[in-house]
Structures are given as C-alpha cells and as structure tokens.
N, C-alpha and C. Protein backbone atom coordinates (compact mmCIF):
# COMPACT_ATOMS: atom_id res chain seq x y z
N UNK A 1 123.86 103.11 101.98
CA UNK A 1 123.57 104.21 101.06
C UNK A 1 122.38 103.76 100.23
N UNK A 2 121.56 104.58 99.96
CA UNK A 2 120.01 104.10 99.90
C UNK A 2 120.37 104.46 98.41
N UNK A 3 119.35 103.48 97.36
CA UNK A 3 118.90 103.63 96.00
C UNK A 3 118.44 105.11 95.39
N UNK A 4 119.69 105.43 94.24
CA UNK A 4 119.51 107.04 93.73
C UNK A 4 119.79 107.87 94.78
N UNK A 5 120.38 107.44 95.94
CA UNK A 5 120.61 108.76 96.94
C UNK A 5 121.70 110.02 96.50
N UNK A 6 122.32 110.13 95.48
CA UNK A 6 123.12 110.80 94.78
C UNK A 6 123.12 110.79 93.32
N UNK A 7 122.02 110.03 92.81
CA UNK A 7 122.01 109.86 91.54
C UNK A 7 121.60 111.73 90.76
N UNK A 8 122.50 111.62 89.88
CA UNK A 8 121.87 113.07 89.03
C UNK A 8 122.89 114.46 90.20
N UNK A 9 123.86 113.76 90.76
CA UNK A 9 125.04 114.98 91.21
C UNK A 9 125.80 115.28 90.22
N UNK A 10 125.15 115.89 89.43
CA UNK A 10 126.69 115.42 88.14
C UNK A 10 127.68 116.69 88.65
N UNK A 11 127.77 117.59 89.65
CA UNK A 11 128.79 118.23 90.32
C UNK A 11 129.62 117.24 91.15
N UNK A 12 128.63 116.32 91.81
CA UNK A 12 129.89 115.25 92.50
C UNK A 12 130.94 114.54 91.88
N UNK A 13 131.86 115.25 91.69
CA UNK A 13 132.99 114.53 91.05
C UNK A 13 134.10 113.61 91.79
N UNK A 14 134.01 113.96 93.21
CA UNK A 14 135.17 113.01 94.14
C UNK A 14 133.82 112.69 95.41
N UNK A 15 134.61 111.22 95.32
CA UNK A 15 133.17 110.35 96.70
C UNK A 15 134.14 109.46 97.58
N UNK A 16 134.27 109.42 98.60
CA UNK A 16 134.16 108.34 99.34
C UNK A 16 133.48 108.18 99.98
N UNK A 17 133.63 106.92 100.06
CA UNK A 17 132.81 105.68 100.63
C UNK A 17 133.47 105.18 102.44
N UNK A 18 132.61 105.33 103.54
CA UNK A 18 133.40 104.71 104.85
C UNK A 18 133.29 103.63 104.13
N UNK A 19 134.53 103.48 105.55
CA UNK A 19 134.33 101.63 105.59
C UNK A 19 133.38 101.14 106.43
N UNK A 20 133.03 102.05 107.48
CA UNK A 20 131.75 101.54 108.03
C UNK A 20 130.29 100.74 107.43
N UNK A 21 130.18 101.55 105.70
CA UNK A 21 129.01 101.03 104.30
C UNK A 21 129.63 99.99 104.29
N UNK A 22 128.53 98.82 104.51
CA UNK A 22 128.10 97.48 103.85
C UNK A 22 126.83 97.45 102.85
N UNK A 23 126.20 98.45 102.41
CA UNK A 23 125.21 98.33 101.13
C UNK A 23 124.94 99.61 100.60
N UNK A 24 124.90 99.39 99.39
CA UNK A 24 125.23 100.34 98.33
C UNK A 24 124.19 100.19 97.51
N UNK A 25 123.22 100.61 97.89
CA UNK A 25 121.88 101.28 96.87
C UNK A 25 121.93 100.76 95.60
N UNK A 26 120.71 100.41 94.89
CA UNK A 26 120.65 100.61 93.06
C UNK A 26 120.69 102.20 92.12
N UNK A 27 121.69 102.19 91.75
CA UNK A 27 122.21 103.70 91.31
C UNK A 27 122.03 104.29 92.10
N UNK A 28 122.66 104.68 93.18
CA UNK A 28 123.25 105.67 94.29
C UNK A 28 123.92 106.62 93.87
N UNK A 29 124.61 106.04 92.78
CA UNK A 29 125.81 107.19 92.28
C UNK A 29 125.54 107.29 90.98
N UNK A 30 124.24 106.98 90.37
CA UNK A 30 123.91 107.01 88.69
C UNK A 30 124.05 108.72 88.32
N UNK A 31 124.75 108.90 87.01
CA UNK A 31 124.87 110.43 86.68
C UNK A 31 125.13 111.33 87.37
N UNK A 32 126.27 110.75 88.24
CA UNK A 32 127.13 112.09 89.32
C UNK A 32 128.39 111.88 88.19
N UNK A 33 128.76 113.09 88.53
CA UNK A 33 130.09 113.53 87.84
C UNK A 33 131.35 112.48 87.82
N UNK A 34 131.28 111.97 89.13
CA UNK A 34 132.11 110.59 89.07
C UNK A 34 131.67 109.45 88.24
N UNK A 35 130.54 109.35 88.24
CA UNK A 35 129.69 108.05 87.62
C UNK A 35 130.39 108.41 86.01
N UNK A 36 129.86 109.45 85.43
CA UNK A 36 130.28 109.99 84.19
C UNK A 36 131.90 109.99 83.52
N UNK A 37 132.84 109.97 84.48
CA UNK A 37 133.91 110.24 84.30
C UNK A 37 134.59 109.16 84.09
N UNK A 38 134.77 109.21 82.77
CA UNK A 38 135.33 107.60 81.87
C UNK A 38 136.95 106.87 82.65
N UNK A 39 137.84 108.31 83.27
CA UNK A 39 138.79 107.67 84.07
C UNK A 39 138.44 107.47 85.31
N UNK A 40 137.51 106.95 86.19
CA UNK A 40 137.12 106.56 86.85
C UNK A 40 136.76 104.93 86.59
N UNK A 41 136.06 104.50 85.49
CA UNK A 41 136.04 102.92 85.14
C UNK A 41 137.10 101.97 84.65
N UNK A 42 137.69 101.05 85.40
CA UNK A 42 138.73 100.19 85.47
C UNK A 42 138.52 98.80 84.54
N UNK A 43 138.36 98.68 83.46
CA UNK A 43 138.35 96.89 83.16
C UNK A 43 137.02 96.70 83.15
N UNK A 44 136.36 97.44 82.62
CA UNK A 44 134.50 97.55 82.77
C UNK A 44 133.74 97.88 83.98
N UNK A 45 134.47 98.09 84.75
CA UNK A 45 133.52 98.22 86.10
C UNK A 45 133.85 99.85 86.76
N UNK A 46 133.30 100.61 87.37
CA UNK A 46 133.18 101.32 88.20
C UNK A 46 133.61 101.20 89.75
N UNK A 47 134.31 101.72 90.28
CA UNK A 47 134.69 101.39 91.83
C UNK A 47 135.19 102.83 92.57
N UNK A 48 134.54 102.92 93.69
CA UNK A 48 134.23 104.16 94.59
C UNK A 48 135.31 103.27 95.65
N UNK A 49 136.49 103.64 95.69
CA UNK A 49 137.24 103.31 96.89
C UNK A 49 137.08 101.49 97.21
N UNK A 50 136.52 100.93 97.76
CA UNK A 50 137.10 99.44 97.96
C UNK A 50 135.14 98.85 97.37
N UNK A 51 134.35 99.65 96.75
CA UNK A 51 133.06 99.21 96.41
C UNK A 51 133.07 99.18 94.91
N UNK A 52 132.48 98.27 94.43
CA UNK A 52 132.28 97.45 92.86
C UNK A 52 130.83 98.43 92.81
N UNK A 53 130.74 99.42 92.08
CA UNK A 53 129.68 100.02 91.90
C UNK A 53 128.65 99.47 90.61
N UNK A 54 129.44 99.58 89.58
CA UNK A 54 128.28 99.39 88.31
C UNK A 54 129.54 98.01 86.93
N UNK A 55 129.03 97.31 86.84
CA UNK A 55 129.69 96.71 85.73
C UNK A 55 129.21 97.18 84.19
N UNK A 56 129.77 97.00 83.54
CA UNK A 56 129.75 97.46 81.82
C UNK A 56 130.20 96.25 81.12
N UNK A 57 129.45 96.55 79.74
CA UNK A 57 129.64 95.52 78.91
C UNK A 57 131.02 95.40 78.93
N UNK A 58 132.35 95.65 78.99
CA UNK A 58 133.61 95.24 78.91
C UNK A 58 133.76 94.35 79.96
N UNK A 59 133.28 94.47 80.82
CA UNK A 59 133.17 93.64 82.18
C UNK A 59 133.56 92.12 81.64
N UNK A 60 134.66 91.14 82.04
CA UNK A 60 134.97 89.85 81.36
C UNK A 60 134.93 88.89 82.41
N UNK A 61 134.25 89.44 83.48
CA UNK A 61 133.81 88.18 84.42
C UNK A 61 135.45 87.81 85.62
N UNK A 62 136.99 88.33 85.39
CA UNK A 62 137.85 87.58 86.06
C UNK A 62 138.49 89.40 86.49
N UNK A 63 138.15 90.35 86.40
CA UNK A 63 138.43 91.35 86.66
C UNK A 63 138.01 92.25 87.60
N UNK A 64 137.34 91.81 88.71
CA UNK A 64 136.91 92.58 89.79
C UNK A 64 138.47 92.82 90.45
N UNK A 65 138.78 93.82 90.44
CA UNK A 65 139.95 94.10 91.40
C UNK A 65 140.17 93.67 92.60
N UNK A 66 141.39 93.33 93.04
CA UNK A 66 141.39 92.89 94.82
C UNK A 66 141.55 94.10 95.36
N UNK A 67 140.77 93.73 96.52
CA UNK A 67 140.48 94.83 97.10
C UNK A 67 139.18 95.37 97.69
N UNK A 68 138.80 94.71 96.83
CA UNK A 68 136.90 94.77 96.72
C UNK A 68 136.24 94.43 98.04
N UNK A 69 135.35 95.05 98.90
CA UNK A 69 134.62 94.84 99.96
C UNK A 69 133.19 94.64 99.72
N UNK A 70 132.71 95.48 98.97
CA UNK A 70 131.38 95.71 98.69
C UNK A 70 130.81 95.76 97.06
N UNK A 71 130.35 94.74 96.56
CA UNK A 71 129.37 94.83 95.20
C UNK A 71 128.03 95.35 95.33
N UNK A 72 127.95 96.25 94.96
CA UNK A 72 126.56 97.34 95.16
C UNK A 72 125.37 96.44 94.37
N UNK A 73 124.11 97.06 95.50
CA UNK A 73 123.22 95.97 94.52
C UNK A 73 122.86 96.71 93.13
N UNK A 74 122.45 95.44 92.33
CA UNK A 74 122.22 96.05 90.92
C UNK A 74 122.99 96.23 90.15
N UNK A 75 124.69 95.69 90.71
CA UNK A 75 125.78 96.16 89.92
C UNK A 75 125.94 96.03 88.60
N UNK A 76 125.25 94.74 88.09
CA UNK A 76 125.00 94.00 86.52
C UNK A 76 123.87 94.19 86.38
N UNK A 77 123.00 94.61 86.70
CA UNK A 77 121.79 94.99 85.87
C UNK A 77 121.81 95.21 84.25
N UNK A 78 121.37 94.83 83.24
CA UNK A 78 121.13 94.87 82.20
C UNK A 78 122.49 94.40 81.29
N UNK A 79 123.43 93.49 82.04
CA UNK A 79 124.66 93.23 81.78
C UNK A 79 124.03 91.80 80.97
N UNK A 80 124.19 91.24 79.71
CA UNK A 80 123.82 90.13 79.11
C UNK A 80 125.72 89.60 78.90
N UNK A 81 126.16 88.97 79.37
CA UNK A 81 127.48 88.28 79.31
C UNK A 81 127.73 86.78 79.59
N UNK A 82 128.19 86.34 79.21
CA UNK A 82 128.93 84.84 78.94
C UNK A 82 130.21 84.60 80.15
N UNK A 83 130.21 83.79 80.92
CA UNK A 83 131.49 83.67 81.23
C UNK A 83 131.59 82.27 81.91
N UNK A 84 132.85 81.91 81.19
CA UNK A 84 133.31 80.78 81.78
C UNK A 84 133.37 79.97 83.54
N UNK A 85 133.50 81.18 83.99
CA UNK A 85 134.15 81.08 85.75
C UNK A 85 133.81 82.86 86.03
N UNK A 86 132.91 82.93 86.96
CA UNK A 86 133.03 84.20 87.63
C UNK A 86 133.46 84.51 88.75
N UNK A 87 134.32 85.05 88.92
CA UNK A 87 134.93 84.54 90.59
C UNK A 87 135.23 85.90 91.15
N UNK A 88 134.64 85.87 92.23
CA UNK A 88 134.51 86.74 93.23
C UNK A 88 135.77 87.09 94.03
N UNK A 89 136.39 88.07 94.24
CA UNK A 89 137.81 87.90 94.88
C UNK A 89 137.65 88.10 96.34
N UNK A 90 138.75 87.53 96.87
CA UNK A 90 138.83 87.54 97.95
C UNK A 90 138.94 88.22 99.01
N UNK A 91 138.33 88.80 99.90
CA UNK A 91 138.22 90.29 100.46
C UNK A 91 136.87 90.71 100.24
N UNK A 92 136.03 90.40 99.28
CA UNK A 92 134.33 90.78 99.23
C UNK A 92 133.87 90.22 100.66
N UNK A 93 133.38 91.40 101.07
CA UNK A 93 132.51 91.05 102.50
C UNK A 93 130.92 90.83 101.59
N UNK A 94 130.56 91.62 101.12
CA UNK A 94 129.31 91.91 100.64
C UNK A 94 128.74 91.78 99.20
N UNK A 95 128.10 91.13 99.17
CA UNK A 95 127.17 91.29 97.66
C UNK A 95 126.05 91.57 97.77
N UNK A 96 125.82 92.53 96.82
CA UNK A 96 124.26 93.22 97.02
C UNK A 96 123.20 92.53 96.51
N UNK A 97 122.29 92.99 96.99
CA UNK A 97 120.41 92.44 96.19
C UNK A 97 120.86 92.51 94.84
N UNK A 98 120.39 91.67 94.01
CA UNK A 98 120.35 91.93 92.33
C UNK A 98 122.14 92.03 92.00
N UNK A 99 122.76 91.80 92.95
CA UNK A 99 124.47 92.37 92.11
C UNK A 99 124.36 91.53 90.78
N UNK A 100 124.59 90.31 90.73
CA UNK A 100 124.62 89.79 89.19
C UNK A 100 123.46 88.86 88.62
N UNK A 101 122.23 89.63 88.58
CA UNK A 101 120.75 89.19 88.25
C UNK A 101 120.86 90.16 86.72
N UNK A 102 120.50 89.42 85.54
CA UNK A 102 120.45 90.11 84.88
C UNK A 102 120.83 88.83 83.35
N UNK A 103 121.32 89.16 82.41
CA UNK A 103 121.65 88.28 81.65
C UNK A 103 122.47 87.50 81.42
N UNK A 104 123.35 87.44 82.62
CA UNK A 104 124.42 86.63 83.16
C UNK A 104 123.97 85.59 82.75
N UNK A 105 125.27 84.62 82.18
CA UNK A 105 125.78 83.36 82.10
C UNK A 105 126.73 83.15 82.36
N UNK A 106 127.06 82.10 83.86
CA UNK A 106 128.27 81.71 84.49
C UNK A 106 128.41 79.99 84.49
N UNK A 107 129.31 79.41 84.21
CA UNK A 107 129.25 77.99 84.42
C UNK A 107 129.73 77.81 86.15
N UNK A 108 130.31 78.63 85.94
CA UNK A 108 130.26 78.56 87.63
C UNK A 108 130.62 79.94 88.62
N UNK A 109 130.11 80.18 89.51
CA UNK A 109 130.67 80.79 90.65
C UNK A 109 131.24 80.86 91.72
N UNK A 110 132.34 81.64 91.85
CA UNK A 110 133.56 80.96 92.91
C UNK A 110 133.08 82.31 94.20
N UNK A 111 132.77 81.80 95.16
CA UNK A 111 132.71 82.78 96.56
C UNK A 111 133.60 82.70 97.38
N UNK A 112 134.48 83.35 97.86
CA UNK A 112 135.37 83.21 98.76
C UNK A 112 134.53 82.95 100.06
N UNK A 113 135.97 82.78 101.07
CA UNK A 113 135.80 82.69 102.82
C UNK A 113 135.29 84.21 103.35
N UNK A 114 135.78 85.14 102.41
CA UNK A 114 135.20 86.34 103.16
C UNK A 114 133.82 86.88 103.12
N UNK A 115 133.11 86.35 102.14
CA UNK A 115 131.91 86.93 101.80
C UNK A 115 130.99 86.49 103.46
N UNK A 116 130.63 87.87 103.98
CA UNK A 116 129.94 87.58 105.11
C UNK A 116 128.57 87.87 104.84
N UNK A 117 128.12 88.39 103.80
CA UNK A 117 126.24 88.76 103.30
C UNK A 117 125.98 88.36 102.07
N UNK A 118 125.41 87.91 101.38
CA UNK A 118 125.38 87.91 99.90
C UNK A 118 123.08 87.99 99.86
N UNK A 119 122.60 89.51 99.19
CA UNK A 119 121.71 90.09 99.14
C UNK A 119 120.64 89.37 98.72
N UNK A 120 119.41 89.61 98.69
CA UNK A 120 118.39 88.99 98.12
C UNK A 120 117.96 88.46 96.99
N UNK A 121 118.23 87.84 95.85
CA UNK A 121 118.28 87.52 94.60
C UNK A 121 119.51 87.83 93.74
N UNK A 122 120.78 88.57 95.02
CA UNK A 122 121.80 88.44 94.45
C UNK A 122 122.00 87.80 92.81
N UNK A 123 121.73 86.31 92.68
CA UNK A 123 121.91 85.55 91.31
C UNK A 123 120.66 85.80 90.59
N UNK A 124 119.60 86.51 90.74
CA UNK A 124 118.94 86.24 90.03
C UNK A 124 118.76 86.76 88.65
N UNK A 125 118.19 85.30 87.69
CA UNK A 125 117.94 85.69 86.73
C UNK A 125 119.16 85.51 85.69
N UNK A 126 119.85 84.76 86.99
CA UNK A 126 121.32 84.69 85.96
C UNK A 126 121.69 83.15 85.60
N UNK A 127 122.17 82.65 84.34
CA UNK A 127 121.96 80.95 84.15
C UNK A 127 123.23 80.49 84.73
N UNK A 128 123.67 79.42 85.83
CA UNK A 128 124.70 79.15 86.00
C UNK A 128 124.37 77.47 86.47
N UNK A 129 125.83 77.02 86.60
CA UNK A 129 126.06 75.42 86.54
C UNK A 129 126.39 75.29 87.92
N UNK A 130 127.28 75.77 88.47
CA UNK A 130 127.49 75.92 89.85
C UNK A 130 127.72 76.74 90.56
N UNK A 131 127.55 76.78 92.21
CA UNK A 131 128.12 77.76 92.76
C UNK A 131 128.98 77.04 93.74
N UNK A 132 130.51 77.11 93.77
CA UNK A 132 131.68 77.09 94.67
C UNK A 132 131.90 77.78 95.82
N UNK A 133 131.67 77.56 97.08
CA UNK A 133 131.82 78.34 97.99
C UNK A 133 132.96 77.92 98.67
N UNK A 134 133.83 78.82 99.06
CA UNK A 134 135.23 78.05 99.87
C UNK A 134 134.85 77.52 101.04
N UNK A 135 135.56 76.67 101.25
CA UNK A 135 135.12 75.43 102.46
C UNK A 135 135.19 76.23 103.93
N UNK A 136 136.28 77.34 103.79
CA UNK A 136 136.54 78.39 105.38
C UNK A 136 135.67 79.19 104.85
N UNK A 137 134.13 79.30 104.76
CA UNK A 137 133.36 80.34 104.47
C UNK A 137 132.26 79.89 105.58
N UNK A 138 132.16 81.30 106.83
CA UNK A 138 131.47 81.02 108.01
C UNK A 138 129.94 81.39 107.78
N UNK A 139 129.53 81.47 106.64
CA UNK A 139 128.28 82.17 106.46
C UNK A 139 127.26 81.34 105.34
N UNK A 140 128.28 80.68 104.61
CA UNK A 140 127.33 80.19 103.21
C UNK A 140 128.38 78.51 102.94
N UNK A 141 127.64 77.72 102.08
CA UNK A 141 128.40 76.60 101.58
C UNK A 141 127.53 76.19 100.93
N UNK A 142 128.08 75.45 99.57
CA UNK A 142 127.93 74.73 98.19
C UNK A 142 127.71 73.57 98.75
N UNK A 143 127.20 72.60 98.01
CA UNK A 143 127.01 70.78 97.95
C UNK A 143 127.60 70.27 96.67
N UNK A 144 127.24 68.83 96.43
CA UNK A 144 128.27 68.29 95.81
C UNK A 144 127.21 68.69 94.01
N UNK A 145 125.88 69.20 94.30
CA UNK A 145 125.42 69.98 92.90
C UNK A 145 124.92 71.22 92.66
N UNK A 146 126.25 71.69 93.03
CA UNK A 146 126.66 73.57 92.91
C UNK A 146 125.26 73.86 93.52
N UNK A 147 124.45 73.30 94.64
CA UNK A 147 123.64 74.50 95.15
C UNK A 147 124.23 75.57 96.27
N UNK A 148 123.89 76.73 96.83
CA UNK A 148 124.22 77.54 97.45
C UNK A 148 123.12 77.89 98.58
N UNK A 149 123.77 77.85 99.62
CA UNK A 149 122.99 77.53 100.94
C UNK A 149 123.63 78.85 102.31
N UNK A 150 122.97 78.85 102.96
CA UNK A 150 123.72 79.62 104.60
C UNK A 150 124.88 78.28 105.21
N UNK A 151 124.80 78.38 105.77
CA UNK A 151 126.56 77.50 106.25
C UNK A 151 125.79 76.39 107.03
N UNK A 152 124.64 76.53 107.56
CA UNK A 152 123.74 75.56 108.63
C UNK A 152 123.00 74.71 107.50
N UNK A 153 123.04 74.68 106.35
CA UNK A 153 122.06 74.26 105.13
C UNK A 153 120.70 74.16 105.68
N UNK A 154 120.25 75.64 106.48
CA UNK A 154 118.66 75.03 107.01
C UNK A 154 118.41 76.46 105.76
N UNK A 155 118.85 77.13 104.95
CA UNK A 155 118.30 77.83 104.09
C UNK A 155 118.67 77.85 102.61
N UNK A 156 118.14 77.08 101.55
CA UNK A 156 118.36 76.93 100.42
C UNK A 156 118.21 78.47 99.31
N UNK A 157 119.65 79.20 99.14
CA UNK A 157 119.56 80.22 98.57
C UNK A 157 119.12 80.18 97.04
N UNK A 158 119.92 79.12 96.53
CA UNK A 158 119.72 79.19 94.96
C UNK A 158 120.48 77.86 94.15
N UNK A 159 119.67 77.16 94.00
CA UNK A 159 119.51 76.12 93.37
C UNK A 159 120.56 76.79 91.29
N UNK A 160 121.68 76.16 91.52
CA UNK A 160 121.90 76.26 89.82
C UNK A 160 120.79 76.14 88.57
N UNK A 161 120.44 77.24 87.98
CA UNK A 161 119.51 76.76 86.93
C UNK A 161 119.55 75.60 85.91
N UNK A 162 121.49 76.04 86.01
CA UNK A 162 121.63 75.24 84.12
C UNK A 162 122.32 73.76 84.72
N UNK A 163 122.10 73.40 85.95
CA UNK A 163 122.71 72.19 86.17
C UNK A 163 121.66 71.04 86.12
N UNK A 164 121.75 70.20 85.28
CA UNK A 164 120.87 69.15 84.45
C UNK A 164 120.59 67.89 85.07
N UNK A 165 120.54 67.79 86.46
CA UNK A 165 120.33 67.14 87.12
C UNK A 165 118.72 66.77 86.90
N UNK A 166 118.17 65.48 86.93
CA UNK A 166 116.92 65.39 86.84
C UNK A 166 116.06 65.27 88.09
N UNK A 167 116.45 65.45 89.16
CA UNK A 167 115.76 65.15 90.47
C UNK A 167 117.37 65.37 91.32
N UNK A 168 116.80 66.23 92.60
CA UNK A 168 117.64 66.59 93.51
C UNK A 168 116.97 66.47 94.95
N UNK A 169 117.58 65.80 95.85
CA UNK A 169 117.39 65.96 96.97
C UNK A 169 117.57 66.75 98.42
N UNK A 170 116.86 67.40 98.43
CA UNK A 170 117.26 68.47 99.43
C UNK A 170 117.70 67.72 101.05
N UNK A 171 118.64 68.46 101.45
CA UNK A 171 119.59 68.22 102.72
C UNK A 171 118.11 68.12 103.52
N UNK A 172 117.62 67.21 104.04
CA UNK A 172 117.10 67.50 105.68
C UNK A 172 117.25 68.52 106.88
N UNK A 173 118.19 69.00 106.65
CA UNK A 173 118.39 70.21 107.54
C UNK A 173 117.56 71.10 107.07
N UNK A 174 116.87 71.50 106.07
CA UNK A 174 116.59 72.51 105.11
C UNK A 174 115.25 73.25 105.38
N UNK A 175 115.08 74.13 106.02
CA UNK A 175 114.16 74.42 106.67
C UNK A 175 113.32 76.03 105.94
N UNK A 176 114.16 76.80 104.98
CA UNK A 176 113.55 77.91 104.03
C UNK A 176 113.73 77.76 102.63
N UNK A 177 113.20 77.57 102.07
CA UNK A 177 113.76 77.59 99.96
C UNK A 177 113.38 78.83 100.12
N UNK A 178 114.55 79.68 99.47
CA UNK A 178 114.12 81.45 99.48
C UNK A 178 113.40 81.74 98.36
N UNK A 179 112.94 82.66 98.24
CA UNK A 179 112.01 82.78 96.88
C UNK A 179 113.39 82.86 95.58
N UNK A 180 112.23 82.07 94.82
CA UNK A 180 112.88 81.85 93.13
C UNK A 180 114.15 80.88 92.97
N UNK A 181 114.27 80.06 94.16
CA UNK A 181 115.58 78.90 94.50
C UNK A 181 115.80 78.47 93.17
N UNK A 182 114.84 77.87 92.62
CA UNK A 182 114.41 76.77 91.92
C UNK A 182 114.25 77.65 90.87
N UNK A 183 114.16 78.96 90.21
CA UNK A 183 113.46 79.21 88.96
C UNK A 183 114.74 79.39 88.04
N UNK A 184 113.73 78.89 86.92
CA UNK A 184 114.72 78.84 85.58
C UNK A 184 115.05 79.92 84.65
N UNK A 185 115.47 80.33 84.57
CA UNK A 185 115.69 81.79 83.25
C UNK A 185 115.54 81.06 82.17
C-alpha cells in the first residue's frame, strides 16, 4: 500500500488490510475516518487488523500488541520518546522504512525469530545501545556490540549509535555498510 494512498478518506471509516500486504506506505491511512477515530487507537498506537500503523506520544515502547505482522513505514515519525527496552513482539514479519527513525531513545532493541524484512533506515535517527536479535532469526543477527546485520554478516545494517565503544572491528565477512550504519544522532 503506497504512501498517502488513502490519506484524507475521512469517509473511510472501516479498512482491512490482506494478509497478502507486507508494506504499508508513510500515511496511507493519514485523516481517513478510521485514522481519526480515537476508539480505534490501543495503548498509543493505531492498528488496521494485524498492522502497527502510526505510534503516539502515549506509545511506552512494551505495548505493541501480539499479533502484529506489519509496522508501517514511518510509524514513529516525529515520536521523541525514551525507553528502556523496545521490543518488538513476536509474530512481526515486517518493519517498515523509517518505522522507528525519529527521536527515539532505546537502550536496546529486541527483534524476534520472525522478523523476515526490516526496511531501509528502519532505526534511523534513533539513539540506541543495542540491537538483540533472536538467535532462530533466518534473516538478520546481532554481535557481541549490539550491531545489527543480515544473518550472512556480509551486510552491516546499523551500527548502535550510543554504544561507547572506541574502535570496532568489522566481521570480515562484511561486504555492504548500508548508508548511515555508522551515523550519530
């Protein structure tokens, strides 16, 4: 579902989502009648059937519902929050471009075994100490200084900003640093 492809339905009041969607646009669903409709947001967040659409400042970082398949990109956009542990539940196939780029502060991030995509700058812009990836995760894996990698470590996704390491050595396998690995917020 492509960026603003429904944004400004404010008649759309009921949506589903197939399960066939694995990506969910930046405001796809901004100012549709559902978007608007305050009993529709759960615990700060927004959710269209098994998709994490938009987070809100109430958003406390341990409340993504199970259930969750899909975090739309952009979901935290302009979200400035603190959190101890952000942890992703189990059952996310997908995280979008930009899902938690924004003013995020995580000391760490927990990814499950299911996450099979996680989007283009997904983290960016966000300060964190580590990223945890579960060890049965066929797509991505952590090292022993919270960096976050594809599962082959020949692609370095994102280097922890706030981890104070003074010199790090990259795996030899390592064959792409994706853009902004390394940048600091």
């Amino acid at each position: 579902i492509g960026d603003s492809a429904y944004s400004g339905s404010d008649k759309m009041t009921e949506i589903t989502i197939p399960a066939s969607v694995t990506e969910i646009g930046k405001n796809a669903f901004y100012g549709t009648g559902y978007y608007k409709n305050q009993m529709n947001w759960e615990s700060g967040c927004l959710y269209i059937g098994n998709a994490l659409i938009k987070l809100y400042e109430s958003f406390d970082g341990s409340t993504i519902k199970k259930g969750t398949v899909i975090i739309a990109n952009n979901a935290g956009e302009g979200l400035n929050r603190v959190f101890m542990k952000l942890t992703i539940p189990s059952g996310v196939k997908y995280i979008g471009e930009n899902a938690f780029s924004g003013g995020f502060t995580a000391f760490s991030i927990s990814i499950p075994a299911s996450v099979e995509k996680i989007g283009q700058n997904a983290f960016n812009f966000t300060r964190i100490t580590a990223f945890n990836v579960d060890s049965g995760n066929k797509y991505y894996c952590s090292d022993s200084a919270g960096a976050l990698f594809n599962k082959s470590k020949t692609e370095l996704i994102r280097f922890p900003s706030e981890n104070k390491l003074t010199s790090y050595k990259l795996p030899s396998s390592v064959k792409v640093i994706c853009d902004e690995a390394f940048r600091i917020n």
